[in-house]
N, C-alpha and C. Protein backbone atom coordinates (compact mmCIF):
# COMPACT_ATOMS: atom_id res chain seq x y z
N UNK A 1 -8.99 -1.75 -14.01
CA UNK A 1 -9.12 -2.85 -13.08
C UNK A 1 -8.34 -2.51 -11.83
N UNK A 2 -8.78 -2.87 -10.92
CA UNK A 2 -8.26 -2.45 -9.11
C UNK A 2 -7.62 -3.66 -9.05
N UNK A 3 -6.82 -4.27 -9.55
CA UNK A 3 -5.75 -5.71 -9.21
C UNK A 3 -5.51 -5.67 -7.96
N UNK A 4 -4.70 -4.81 -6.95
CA UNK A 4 -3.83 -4.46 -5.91
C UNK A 4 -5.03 -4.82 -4.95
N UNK A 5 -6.70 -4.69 -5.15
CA UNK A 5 -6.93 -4.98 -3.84
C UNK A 5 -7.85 -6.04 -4.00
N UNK A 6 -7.95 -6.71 -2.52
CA UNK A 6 -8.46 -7.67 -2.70
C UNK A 6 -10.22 -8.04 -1.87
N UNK A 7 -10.58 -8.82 -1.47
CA UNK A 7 -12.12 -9.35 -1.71
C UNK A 7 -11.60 -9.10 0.49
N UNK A 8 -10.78 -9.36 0.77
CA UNK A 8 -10.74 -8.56 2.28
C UNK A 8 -10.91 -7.20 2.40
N UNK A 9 -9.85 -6.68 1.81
CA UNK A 9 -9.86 -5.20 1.82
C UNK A 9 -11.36 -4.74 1.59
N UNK A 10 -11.86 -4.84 0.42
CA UNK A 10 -13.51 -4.94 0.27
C UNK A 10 -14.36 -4.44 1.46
N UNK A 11 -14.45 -6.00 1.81
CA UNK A 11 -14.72 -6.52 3.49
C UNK A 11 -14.80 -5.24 4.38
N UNK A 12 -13.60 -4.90 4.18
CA UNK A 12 -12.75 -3.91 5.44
C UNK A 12 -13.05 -2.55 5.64
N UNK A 13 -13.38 -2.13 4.22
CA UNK A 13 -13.35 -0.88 3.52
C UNK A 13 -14.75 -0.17 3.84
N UNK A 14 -14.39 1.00 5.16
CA UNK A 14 -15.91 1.85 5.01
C UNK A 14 -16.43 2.73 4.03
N UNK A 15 -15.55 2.95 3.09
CA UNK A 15 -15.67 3.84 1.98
C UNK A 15 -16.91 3.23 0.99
N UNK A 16 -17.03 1.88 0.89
CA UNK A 16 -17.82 1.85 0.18
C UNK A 16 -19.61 1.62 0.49
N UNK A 17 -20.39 1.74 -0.40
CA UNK A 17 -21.85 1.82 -0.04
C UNK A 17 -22.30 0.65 0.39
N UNK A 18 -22.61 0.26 2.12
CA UNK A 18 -23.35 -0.69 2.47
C UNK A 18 -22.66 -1.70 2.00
N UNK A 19 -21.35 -1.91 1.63
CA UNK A 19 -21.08 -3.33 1.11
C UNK A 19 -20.90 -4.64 2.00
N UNK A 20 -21.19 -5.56 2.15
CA UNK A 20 -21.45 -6.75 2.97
C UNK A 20 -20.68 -7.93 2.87
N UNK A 21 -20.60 -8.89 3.78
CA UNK A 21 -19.37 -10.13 3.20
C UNK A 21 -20.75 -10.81 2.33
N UNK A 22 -22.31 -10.41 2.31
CA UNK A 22 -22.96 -11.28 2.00
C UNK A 22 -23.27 -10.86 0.89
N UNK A 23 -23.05 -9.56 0.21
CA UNK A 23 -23.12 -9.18 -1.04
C UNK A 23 -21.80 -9.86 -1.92
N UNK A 24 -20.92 -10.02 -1.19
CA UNK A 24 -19.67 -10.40 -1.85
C UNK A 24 -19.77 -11.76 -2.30
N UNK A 25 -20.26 -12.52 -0.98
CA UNK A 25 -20.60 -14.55 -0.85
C UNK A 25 -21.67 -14.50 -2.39
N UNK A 26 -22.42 -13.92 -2.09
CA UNK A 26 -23.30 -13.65 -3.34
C UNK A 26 -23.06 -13.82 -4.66
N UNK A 27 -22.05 -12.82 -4.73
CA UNK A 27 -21.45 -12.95 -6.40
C UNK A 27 -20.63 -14.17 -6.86
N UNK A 28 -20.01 -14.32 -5.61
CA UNK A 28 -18.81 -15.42 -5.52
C UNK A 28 -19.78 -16.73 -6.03
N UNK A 29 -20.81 -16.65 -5.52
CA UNK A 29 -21.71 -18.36 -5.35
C UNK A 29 -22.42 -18.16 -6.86
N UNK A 30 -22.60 -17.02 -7.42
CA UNK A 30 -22.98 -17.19 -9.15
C UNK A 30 -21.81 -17.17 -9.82
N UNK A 31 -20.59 -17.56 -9.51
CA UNK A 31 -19.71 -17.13 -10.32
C UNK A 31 -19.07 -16.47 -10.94
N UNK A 32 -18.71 -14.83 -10.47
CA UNK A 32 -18.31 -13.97 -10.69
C UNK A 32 -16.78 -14.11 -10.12
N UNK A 33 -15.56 -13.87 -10.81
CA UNK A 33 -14.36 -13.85 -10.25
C UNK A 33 -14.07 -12.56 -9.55
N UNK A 34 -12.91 -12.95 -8.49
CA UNK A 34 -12.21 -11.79 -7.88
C UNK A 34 -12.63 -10.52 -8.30
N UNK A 35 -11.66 -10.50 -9.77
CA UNK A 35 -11.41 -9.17 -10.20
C UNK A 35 -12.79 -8.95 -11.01
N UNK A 36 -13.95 -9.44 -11.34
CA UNK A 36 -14.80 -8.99 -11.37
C UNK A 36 -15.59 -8.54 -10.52
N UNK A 37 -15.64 -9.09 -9.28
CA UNK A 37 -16.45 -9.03 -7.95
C UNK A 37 -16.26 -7.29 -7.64
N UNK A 38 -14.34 -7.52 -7.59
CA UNK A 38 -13.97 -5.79 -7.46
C UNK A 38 -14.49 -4.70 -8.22
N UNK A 39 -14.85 -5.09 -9.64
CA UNK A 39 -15.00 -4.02 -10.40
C UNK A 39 -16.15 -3.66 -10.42
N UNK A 40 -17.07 -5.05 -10.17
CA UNK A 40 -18.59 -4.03 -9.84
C UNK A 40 -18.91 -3.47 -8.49
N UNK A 41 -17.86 -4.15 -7.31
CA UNK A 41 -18.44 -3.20 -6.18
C UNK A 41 -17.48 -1.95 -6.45
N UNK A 42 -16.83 -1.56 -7.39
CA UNK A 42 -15.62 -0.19 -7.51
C UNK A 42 -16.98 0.51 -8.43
N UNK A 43 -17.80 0.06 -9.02
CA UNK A 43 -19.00 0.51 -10.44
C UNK A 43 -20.03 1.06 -9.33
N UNK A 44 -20.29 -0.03 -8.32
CA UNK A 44 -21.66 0.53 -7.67
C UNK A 44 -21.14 1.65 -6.83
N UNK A 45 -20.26 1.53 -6.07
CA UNK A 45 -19.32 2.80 -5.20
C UNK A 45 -19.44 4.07 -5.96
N UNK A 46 -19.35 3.85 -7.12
CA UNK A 46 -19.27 5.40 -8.38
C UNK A 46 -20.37 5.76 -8.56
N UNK A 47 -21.39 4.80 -9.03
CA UNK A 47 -22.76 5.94 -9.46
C UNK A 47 -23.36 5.62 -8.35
N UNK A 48 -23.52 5.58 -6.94
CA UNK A 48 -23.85 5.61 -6.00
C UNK A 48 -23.38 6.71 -5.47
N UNK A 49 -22.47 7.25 -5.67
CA UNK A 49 -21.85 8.03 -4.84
C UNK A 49 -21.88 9.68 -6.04
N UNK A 50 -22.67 9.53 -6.99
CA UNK A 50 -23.39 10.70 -7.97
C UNK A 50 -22.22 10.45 -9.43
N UNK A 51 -21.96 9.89 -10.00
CA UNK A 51 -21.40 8.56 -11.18
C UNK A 51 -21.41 9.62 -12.17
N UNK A 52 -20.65 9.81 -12.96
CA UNK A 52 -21.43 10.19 -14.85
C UNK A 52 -22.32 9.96 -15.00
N UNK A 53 -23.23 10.69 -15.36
CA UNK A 53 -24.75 9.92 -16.24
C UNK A 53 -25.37 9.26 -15.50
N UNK A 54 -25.55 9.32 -14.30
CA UNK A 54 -25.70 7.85 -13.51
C UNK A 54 -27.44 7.88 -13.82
N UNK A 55 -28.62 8.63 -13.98
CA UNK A 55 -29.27 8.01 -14.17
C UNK A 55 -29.92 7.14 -15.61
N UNK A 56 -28.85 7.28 -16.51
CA UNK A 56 -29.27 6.34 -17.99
C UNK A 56 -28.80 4.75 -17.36
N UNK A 57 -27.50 5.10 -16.86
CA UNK A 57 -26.64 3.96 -16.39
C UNK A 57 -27.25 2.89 -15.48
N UNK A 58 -27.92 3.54 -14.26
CA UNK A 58 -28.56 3.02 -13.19
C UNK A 58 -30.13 2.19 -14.08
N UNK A 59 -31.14 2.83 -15.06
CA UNK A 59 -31.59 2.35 -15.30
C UNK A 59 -31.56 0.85 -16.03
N UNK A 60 -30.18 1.25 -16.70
CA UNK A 60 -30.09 0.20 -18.05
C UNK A 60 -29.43 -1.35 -16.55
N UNK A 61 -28.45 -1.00 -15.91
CA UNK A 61 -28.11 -1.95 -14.80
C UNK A 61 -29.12 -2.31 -13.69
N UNK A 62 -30.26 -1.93 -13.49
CA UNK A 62 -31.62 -2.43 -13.40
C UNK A 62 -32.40 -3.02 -13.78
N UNK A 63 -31.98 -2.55 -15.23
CA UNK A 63 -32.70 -4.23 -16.65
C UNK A 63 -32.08 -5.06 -16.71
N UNK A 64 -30.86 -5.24 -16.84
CA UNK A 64 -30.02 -5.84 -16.49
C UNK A 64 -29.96 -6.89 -15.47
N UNK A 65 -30.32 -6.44 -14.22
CA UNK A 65 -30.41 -6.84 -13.08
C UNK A 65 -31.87 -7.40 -13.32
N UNK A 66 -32.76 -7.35 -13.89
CA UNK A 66 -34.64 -8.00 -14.11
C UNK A 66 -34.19 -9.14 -14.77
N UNK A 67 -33.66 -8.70 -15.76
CA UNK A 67 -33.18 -9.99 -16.69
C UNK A 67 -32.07 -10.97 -15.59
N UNK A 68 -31.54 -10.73 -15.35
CA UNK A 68 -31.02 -12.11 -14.34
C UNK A 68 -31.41 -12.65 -13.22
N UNK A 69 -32.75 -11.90 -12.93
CA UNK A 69 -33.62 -12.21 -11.84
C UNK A 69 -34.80 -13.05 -12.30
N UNK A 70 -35.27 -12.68 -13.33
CA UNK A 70 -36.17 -13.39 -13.89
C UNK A 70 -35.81 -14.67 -14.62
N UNK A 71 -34.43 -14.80 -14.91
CA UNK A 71 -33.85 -15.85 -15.46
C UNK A 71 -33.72 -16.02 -17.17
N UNK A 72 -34.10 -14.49 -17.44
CA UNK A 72 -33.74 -14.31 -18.72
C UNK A 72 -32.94 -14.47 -19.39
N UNK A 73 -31.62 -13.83 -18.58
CA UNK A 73 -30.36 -13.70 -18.91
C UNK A 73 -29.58 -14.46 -17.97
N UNK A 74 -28.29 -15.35 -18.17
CA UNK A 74 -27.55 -15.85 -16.97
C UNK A 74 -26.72 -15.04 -16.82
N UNK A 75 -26.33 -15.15 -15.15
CA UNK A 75 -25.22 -14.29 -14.72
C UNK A 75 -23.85 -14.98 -15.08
């Protein structure tokens, strides 16, 4: 867990991929906390940026992502 930083720094930070205050408002408005918010934009930063395994990973967080789009699964 990245405790030390926070949902500004985020914000601030060119290091990471395309990240947005509106990707952030996003998670925040389904209910995702802080330190979760951090850990998946610290998750997408990694296999974005060529991850372990990233393509088993990327697929299965794509179903993942169908299922809470479709309303299968709640976020």
């Amino acid at each position: 867990m990245i405790s030390h930083t926070t949902l500004t720094d985020i914000r601030e930070s060119t290091k990471l991929v395309e990240t947005t205050a509106k990707n952030i408002e996003a998670l925040t408005v389904c209910g995702y906390s802080e330190d979760e918010i951090i850990s998946l934009l610290w998750l997408r930063q990694h296999y974005q940026s060529g991850g372990s395994d990233r393509a088993a990973v990327v697929r299965y967080l794509e179903f993942l992502r169908y299922l809470v789009m479709s309303g299968q699964l709640e976020a």
